[in-house]
N, C-alpha and C. Protein backbone atom coordinates (compact mmCIF):
# COMPACT_ATOMS: atom_id res chain seq x y z
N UNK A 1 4.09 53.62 44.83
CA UNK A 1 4.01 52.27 45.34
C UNK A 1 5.42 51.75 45.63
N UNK A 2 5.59 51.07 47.06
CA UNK A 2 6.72 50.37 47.00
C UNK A 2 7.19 49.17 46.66
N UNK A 3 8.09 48.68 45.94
CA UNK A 3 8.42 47.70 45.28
C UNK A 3 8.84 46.76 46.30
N UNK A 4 8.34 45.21 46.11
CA UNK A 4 9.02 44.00 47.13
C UNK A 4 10.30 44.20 47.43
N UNK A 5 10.83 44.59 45.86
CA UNK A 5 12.15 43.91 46.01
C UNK A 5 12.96 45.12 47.25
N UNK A 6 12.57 46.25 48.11
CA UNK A 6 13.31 47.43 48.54
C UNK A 6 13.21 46.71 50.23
N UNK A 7 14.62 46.41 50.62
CA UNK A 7 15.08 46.24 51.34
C UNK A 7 15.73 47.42 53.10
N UNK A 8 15.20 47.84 53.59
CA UNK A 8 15.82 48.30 55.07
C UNK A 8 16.71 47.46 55.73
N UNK A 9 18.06 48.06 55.64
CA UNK A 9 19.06 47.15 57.03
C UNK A 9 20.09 48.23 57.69
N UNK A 10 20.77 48.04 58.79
CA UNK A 10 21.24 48.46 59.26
C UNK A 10 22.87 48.39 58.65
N UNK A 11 23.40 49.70 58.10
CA UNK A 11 24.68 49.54 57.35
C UNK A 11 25.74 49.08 57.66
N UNK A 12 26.40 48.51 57.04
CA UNK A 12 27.40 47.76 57.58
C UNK A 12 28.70 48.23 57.00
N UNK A 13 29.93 47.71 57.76
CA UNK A 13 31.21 48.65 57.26
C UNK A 13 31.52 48.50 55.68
N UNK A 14 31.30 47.53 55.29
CA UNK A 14 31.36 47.03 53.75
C UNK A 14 30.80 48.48 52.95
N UNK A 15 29.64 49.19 53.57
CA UNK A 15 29.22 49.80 52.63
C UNK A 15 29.41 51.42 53.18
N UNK A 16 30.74 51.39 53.86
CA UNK A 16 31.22 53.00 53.78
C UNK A 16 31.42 53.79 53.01
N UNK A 17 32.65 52.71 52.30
CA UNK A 17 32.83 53.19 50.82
C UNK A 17 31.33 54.30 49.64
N UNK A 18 30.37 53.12 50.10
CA UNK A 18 29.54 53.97 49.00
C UNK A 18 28.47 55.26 49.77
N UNK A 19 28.59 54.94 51.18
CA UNK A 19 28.14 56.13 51.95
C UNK A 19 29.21 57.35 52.17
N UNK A 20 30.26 57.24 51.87
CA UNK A 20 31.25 57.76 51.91
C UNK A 20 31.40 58.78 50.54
N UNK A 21 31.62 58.50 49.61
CA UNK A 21 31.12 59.11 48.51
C UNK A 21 29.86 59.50 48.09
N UNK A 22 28.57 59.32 48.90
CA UNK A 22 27.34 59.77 48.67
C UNK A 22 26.64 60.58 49.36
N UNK A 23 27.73 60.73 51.04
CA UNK A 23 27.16 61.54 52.22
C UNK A 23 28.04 62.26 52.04
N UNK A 24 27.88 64.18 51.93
CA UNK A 24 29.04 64.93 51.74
C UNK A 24 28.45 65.83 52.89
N UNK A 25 27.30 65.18 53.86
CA UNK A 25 26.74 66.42 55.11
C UNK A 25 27.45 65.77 56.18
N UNK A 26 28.65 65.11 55.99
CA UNK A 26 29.01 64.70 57.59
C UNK A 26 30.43 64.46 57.54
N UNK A 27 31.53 64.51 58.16
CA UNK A 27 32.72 64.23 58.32
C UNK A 27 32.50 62.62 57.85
N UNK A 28 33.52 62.35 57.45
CA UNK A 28 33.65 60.79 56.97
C UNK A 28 34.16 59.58 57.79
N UNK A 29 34.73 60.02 58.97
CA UNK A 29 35.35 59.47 59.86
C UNK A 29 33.94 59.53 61.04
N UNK A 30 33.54 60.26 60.53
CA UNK A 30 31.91 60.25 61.91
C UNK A 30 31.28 58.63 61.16
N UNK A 31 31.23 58.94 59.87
CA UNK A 31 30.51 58.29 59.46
C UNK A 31 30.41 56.74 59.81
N UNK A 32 31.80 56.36 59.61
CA UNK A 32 32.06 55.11 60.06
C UNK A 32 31.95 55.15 62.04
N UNK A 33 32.01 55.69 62.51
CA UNK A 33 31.45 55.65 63.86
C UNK A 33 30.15 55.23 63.95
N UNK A 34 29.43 56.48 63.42
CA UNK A 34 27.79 55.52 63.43
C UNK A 34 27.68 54.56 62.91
N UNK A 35 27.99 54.34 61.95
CA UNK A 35 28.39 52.90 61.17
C UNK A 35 28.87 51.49 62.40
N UNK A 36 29.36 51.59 63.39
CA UNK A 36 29.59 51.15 64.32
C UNK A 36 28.21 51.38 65.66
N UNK A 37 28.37 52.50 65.47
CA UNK A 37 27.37 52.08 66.57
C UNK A 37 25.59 52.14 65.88
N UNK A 38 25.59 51.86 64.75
CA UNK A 38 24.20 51.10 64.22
C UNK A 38 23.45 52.23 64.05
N UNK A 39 23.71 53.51 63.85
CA UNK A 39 22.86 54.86 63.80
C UNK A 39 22.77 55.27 62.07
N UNK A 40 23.59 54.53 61.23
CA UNK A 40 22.94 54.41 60.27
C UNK A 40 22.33 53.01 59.28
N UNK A 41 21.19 53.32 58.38
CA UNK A 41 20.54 52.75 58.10
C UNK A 41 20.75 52.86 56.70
N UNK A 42 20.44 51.97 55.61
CA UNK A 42 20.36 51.67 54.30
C UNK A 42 19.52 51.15 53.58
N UNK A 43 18.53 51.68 52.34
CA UNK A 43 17.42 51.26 51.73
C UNK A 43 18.30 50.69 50.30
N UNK A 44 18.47 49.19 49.91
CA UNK A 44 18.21 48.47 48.79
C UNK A 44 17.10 48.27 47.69
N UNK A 45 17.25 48.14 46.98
CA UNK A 45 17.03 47.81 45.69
C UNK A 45 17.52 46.71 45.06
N UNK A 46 17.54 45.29 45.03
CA UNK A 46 18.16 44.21 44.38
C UNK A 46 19.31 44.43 44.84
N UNK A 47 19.57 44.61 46.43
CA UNK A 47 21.26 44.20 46.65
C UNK A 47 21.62 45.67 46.45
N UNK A 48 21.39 46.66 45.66
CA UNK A 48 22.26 47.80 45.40
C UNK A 48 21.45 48.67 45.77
N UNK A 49 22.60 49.94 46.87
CA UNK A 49 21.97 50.99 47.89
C UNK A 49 21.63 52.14 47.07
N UNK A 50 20.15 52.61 47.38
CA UNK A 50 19.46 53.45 46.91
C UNK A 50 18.90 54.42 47.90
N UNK A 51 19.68 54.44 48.98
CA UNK A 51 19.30 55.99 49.46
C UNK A 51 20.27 55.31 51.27
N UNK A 52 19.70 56.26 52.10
CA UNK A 52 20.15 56.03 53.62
C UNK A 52 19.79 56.91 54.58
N UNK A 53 19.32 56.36 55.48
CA UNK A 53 19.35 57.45 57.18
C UNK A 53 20.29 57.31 57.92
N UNK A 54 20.57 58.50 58.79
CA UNK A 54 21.42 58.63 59.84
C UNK A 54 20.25 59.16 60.85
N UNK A 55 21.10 59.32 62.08
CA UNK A 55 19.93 59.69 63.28
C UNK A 55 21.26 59.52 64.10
N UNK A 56 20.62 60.38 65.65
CA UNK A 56 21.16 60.40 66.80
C UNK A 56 20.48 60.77 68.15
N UNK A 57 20.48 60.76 69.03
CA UNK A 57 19.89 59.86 69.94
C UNK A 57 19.45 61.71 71.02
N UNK A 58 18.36 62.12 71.24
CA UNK A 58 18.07 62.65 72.46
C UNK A 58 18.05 62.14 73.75
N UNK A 59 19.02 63.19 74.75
CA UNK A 59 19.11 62.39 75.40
C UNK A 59 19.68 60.88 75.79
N UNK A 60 19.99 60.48 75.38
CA UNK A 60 21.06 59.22 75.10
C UNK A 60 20.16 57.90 74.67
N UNK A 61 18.49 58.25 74.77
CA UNK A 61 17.62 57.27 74.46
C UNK A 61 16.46 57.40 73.72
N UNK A 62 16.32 58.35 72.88
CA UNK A 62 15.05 58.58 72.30
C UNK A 62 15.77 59.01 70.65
N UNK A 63 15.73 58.21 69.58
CA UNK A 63 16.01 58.61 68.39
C UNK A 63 15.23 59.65 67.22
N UNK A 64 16.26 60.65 66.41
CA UNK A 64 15.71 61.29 65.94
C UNK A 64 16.56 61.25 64.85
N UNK A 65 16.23 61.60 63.77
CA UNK A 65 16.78 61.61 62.19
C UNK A 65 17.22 63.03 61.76
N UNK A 66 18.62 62.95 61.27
CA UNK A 66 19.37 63.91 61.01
C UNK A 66 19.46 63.75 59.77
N UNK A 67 19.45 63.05 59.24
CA UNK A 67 19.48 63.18 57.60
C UNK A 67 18.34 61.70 56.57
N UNK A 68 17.72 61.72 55.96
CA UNK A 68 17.68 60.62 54.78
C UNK A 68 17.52 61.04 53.36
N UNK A 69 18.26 60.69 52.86
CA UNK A 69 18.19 61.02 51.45
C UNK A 69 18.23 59.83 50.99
N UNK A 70 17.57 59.52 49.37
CA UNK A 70 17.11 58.66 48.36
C UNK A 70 17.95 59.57 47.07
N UNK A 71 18.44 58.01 45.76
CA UNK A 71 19.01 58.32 45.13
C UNK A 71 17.78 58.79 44.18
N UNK A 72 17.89 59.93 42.43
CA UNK A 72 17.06 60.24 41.78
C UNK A 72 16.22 59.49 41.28
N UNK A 73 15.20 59.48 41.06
CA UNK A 73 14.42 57.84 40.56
C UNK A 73 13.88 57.18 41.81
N UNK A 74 14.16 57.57 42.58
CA UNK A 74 13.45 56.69 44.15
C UNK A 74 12.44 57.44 44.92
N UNK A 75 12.25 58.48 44.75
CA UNK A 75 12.19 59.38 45.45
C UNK A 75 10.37 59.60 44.72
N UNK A 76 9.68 60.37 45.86
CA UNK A 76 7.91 60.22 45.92
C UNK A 76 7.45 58.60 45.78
N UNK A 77 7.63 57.78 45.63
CA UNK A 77 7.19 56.09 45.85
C UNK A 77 7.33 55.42 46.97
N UNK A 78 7.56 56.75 48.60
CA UNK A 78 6.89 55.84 49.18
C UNK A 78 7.96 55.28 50.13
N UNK A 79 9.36 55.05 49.54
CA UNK A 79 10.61 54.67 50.23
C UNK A 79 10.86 55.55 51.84
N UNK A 80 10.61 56.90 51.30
CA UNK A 80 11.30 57.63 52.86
C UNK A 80 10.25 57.75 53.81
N UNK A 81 8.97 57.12 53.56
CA UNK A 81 8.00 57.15 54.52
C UNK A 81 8.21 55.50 55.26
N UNK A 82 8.49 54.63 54.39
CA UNK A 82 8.90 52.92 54.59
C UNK A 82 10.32 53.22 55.26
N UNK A 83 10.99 54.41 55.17
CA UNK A 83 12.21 54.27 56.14
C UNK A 83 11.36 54.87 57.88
N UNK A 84 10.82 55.75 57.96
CA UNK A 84 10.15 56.58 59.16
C UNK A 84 9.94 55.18 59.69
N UNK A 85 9.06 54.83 58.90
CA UNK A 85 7.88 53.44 59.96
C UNK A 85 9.15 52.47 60.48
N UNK A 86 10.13 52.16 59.42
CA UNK A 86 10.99 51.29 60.22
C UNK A 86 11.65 51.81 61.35
C-alpha cells in the first residue's frame, strides 16, 4: 500500500548532492544536466528522498526510463509502479 504522505516531483538542483551520492550508474556531471533539463524525477517521504527516475527521450519526443531505483524499506509497496503512472 502506498502511503499519503509519498510525494513525486521533478528534481531540483538542491537535491544533486543526494542524487549524486546515491546514483553511481551515471557520470555525475550528466546528472546535473538532466537535472536541468527535467529528465529526472524524485519520490519523497515526509520531505526526505526515498528513491528516483531518470529517463531519456526516443527520438527527441517519446520518453523512456533508464533507471528507477527505491531506497531499502520502500521497495514492493507500490512506489515504482506510482512512479510508471506518473
Amino acid at each position: 500500500m502506498i502511503e499519503e504522505n509519498i510525494f513525486i516531483k521533478e528534481a531540483e538542483i538542491s537535491e544533486y548532492l543526494w542524487l549524486k551520492e546515491h546514483d553511481d550508474d551515471i557520470d555525475h556531471e550528466i546528472i546535473k544536466t538532466k537535472i536541468d533539463r527535467k529528465e529526472v524525477l524524485v519520490v519523497q517521504e515526509n520531505n526526505k528522498i526515498i528513491g528516483w527516475l531518470r529517463f531519456n527521450y526516443f527520438w527527441d519526443n517519446i520518453p523512456f526510463i533508464t533507471h528507477l531505483w527505491l531506497i531499502n524499506g520502500y521497495r514492493q509497496k507500490g512506489i515504482g509502479t506510482k512512479f510508471i503512472n506518473y
